[in-house]
Protein backbone atom coordinates (compact mmCIF):
# COMPACT_ATOMS: atom_id res chain seq x y z
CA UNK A 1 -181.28 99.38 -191.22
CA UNK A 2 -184.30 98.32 -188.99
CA UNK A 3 -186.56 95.84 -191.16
CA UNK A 4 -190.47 96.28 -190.70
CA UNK A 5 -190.14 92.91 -188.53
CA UNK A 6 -187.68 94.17 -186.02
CA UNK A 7 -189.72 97.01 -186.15
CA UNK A 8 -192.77 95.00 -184.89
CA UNK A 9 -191.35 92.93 -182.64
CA UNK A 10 -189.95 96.29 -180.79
CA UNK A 11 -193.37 97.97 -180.66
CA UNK A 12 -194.41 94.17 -179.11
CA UNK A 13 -191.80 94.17 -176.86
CA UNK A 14 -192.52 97.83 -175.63
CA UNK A 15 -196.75 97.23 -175.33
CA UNK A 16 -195.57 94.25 -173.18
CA UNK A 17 -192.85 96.07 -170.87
CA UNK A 18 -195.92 98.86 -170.10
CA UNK A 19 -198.63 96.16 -169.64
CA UNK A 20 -196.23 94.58 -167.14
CA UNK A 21 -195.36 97.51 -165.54
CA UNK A 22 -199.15 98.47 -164.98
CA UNK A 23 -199.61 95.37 -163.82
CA UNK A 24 -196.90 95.82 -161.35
CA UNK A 25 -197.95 99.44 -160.09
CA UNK A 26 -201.41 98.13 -159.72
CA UNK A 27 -200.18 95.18 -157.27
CA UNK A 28 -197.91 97.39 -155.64
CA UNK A 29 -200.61 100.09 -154.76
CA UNK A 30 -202.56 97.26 -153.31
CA UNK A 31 -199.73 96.37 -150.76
CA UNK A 32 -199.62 99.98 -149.40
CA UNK A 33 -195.83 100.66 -150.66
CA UNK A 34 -195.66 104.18 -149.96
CA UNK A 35 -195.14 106.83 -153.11
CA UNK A 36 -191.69 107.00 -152.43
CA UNK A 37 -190.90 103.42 -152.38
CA UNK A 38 -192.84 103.00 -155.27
CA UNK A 39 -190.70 105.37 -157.74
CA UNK A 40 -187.77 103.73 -155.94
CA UNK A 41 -188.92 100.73 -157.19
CA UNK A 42 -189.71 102.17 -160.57
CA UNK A 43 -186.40 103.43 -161.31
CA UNK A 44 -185.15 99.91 -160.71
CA UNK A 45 -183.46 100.73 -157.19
CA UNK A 46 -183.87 98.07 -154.37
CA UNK A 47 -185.04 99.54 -151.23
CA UNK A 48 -183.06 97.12 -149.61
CA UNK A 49 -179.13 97.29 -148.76
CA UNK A 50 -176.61 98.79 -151.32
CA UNK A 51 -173.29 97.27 -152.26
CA UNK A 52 -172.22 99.56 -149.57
CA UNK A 53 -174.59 97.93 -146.96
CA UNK A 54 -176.57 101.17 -146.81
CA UNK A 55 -180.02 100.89 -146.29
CA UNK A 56 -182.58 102.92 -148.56
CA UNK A 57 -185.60 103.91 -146.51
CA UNK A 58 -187.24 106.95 -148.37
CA UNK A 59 -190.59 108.57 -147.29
CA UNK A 60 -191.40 111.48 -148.33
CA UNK A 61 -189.73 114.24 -150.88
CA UNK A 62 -188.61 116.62 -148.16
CA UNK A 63 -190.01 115.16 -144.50
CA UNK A 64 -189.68 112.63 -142.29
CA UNK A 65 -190.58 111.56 -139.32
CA UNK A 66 -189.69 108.80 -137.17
CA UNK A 67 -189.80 107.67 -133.98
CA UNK A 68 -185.98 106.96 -131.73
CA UNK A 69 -185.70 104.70 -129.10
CA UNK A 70 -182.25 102.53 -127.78
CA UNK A 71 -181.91 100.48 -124.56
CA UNK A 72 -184.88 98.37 -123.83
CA UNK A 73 -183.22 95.74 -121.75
CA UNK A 74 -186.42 93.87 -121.89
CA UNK A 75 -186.25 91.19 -119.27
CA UNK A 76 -184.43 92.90 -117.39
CA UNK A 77 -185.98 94.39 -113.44
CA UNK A 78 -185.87 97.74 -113.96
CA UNK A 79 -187.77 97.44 -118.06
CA UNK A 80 -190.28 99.77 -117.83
CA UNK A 81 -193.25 98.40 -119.84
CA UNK A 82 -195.83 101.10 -118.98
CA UNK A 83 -193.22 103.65 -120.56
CA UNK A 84 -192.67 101.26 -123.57
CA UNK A 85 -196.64 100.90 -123.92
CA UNK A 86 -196.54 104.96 -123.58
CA UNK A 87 -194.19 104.87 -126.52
CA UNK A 88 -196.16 102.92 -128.73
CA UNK A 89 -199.51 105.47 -128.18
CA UNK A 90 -197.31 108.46 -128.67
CA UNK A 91 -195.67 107.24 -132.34
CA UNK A 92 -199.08 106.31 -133.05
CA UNK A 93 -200.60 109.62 -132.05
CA UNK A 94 -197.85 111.56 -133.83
CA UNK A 95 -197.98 109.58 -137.10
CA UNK A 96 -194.83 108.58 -137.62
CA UNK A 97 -193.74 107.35 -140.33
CA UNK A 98 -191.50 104.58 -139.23
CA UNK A 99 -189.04 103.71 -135.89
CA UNK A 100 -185.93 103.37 -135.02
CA UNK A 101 -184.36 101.59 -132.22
CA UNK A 102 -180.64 101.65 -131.59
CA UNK A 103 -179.62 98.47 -130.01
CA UNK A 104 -179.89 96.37 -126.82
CA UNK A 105 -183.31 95.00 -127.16
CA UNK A 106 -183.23 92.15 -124.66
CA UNK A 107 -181.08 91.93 -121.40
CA UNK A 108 -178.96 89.20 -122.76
CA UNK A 109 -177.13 86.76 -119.89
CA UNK A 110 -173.51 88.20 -119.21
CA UNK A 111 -172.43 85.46 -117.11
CA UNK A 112 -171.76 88.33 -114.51
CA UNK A 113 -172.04 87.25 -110.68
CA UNK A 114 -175.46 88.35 -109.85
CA UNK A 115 -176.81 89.32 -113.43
CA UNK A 116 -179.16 86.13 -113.02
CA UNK A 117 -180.89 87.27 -110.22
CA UNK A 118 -181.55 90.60 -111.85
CA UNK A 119 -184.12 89.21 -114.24
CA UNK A 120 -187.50 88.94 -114.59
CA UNK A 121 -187.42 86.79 -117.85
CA UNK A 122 -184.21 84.09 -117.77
CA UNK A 123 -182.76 82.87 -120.81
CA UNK A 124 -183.01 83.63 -124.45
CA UNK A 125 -186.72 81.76 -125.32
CA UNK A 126 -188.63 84.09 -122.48
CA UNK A 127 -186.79 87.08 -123.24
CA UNK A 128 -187.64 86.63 -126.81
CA UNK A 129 -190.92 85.81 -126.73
CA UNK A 130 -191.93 88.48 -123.92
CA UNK A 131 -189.97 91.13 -126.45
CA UNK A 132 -192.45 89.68 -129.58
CA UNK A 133 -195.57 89.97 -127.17
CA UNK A 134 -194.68 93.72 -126.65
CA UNK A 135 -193.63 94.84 -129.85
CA UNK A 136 -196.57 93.00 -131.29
CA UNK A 137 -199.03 95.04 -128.61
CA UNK A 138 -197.41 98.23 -128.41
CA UNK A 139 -195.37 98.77 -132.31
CA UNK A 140 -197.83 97.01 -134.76
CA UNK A 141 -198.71 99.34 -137.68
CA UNK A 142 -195.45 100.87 -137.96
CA UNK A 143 -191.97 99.77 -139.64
CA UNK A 144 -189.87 99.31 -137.29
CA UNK A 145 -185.83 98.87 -138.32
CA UNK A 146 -183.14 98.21 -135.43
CA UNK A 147 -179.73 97.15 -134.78
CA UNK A 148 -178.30 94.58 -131.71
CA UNK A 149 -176.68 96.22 -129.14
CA UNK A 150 -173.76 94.18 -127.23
CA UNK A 151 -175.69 92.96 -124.93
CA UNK A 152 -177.66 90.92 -127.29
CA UNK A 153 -174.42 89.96 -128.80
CA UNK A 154 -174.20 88.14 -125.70
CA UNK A 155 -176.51 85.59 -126.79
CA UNK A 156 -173.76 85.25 -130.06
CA UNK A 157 -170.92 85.46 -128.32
CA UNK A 158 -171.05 85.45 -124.45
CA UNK A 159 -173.55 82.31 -124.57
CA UNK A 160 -171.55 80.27 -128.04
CA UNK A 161 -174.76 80.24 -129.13
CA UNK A 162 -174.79 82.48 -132.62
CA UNK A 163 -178.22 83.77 -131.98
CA UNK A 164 -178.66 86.91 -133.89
CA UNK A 165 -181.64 88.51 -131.42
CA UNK A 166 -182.97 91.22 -134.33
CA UNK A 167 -182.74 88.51 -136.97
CA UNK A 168 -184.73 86.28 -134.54
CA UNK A 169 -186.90 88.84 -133.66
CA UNK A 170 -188.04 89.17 -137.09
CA UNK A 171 -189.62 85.89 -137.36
CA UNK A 172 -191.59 86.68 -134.68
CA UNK A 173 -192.42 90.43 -135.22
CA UNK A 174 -193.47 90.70 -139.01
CA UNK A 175 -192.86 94.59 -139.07
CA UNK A 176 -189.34 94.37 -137.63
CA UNK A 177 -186.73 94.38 -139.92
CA UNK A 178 -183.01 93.76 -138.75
CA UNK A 179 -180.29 96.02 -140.05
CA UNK A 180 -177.56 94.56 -138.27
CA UNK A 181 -174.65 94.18 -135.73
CA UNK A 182 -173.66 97.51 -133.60
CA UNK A 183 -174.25 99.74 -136.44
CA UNK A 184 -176.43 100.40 -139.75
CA UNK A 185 -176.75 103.22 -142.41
CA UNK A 186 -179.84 104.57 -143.79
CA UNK A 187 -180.80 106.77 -146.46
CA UNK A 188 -184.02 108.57 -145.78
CA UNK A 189 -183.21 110.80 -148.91
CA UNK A 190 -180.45 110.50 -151.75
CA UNK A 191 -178.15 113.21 -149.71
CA UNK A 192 -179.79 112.41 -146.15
CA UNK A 193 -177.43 109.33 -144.11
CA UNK A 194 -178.73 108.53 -140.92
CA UNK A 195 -176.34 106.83 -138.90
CA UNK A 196 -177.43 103.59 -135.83
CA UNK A 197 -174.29 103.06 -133.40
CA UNK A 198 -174.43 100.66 -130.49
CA UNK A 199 -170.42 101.30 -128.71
CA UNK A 200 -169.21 98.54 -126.39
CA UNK A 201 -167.48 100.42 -123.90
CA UNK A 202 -167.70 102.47 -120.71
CA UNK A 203 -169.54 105.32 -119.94
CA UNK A 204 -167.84 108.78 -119.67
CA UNK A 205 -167.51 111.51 -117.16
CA UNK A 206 -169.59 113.79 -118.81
CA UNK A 207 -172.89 113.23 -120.72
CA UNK A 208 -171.79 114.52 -123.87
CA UNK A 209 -168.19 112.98 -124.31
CA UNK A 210 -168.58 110.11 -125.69
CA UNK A 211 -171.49 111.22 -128.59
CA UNK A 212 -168.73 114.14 -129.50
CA UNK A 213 -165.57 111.79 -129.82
CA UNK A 214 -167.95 109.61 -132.17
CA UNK A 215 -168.39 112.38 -134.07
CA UNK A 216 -164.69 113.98 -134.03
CA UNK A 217 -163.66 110.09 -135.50
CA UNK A 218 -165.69 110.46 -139.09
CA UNK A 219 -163.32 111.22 -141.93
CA UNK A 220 -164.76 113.98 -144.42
CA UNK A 221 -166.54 111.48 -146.47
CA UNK A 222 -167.55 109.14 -144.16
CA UNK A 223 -169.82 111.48 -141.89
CA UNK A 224 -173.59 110.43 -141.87
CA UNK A 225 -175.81 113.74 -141.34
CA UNK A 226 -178.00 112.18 -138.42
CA UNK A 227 -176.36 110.09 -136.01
CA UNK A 228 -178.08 107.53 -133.25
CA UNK A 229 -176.30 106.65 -130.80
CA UNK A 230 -177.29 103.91 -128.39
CA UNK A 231 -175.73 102.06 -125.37
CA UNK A 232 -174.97 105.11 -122.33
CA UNK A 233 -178.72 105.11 -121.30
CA UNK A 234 -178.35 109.52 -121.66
CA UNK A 235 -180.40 111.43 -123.62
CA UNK A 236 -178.83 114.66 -125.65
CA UNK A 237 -178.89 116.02 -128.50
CA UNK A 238 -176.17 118.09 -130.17
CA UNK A 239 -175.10 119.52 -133.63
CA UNK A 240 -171.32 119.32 -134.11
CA UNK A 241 -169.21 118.99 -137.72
CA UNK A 242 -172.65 119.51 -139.19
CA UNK A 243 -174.13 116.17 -138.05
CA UNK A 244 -177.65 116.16 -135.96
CA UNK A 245 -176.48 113.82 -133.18
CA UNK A 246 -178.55 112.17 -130.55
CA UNK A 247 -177.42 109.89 -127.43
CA UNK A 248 -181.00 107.79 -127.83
CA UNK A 249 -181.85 107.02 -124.32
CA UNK A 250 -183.59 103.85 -122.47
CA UNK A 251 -186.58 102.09 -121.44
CA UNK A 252 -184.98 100.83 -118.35
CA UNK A 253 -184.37 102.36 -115.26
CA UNK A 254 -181.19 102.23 -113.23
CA UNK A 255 -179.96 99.08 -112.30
CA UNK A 256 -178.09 98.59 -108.85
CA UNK A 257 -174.69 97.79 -111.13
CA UNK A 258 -175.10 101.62 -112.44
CA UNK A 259 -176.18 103.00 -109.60
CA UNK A 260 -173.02 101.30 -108.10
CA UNK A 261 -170.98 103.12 -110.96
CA UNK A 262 -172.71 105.89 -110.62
CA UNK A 263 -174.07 105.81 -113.56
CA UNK A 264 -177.98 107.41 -114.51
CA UNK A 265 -180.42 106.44 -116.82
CA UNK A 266 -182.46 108.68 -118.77
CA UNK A 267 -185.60 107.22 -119.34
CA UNK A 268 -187.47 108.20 -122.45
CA UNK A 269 -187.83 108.10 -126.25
CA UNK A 270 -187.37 110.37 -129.15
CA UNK A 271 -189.31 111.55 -132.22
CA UNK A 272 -187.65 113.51 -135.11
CA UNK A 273 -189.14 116.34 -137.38
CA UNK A 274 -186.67 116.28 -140.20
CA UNK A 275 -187.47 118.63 -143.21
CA UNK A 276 -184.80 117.96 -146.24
CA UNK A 277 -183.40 119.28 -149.85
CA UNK A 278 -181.36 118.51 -152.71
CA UNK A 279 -179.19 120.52 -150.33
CA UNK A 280 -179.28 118.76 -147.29
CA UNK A 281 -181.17 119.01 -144.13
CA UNK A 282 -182.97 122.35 -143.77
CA UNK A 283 -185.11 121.79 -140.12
CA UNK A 284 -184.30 119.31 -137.54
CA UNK A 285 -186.66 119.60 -134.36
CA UNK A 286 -185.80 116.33 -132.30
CA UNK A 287 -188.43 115.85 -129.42
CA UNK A 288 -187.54 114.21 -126.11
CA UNK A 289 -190.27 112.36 -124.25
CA UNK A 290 -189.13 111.60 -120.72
CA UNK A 291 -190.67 109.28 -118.85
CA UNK A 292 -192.44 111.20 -115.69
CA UNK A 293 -194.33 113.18 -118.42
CA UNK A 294 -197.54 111.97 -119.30
């Protein structure tokens, strides 16, 4: 039996719990947390990564919209920063709600006879701090959330060095946040994954090979509903095993090692019109911007 003191000291207790939790909604609304995030938050769910390193990044209750882009190679030659400034005004003018790059951010240094020479920003400090300038000119206002592509894991590995470019990139570019290594989940609903993948091989004979023996290798339960692939500098999108799938692109043209492989580059950037349920994705209109459009 509950004595009138226990009694008290619940009623207490509770009066406390919802002052505190005023308090908190109050300070939150003042930081801008979207809606979403905020009944995230509520519930007692991080928006950060699960036990299963997923990454919860929910807008809102049955659309997003986010801006795709993979490849940069920035200090590389052939970077394109006119088409990466042209990024930034069209996310902005389309109101996205957050972006999404898919690995490679900086050129890296390979070690590979002649790579040096095909640089316009040597070493890790100037292609760091050239990649800050731009995403702080061209990205600011948005979330942006990326992966490393192998060619900054060349800075980890190639180089002995252990530099982690997104992680570094973060210091330097508050609205960056790093997901992680080659690949990265994300929830943009409780039934919505959308896979990041950053391979580390060769290209393929046809444009779509590669993105559809990605998708042939998920198990049942492992599939993500929105894949992002990075890495072949080709821009597709296709719907196969019920995932939308999307080779991501580049912001760097075709360097004279690919054009010796024959290989292209399709220059451009993505933004995605997804429209969601308690059933799963109902509308997916991916957009392709190429870069001789303007």
């Amino acid at each position: 039996m509950v004595t009138k003191r226990e009694e008290k000291k619940q009623r207490e207790k509770k009066v406390e719990e919802d002052l505190e939790r005023k308090l908190m909604v109050r300070e939150l609304l003042k930081s801008e947390i979207s809606l979403p995030e905020l009944k995230v938050i509520l519930r007692g769910r991080s928006t950060g990564p699960s036990k299963k390193g997923t990454f919860r990044h929910y807008y809102a209750p049955n659309h997003a919209k986010v801006g795709v882009f993979s490849d940069a190679h920035i200090g590389q030659e052939m970077f394109d920063p006119i088409l990466f400034e042209r990024m930034g005004r069209t996310f902005k003018k389309e109101n996205v709600d957050a972006i999404y790059q898919a690995g490679d951010i900086l050129e890296g240094m390979s070690g590979r006879d002649g790579q040096v020479y095909e640089l316009t920003q040597v070493g890790f400090s100037k292609q760091i701090k050239y990649a800050a300038q731009l995403f702080n000119s061209f990205l600011s206002g948005f979330k942006i959330f990326g992966i490393d592509g192998n060619h900054d894991a060349w800075y980890k590995k190639k180089n002995n060095a252990g530099v982690i470019v997104g992680e570094e990139l973060s210091k330097l570019v508050t609205n960056y946040t790093h997901l992680g290594e080659m690949e990265a989940d994300v929830k943009l609903a409780p039934n919505i994954i959308m896979k990041l993948f950053h391979p580390n091989d060769g290209t393929a004979y046809a444009t779509s090979y590669k993105l559809q023996k990605i998708i042939e290798s998920f198990s049942g339960g492992e599939k993500p509903q929105i894949l992002l692939e990075g890495h072949y500098h080709k821009a597709l999108y296709m719907f196969h095993r019920n995932i939308h799938a999307l080779e991501c692109g580049t912001i760097s043209g075709q360097t004279v090692w690919m054009r010796g492989k024959k290989i292209p580059a399709h220059k451009g950037f993505w933004i995605l019109d997804i429209w969601y349920n308690k059933n799963g994705i109902q509308k997916f209109v991916p957009e392709f911007f190429p870069e001789y459009v303007e």
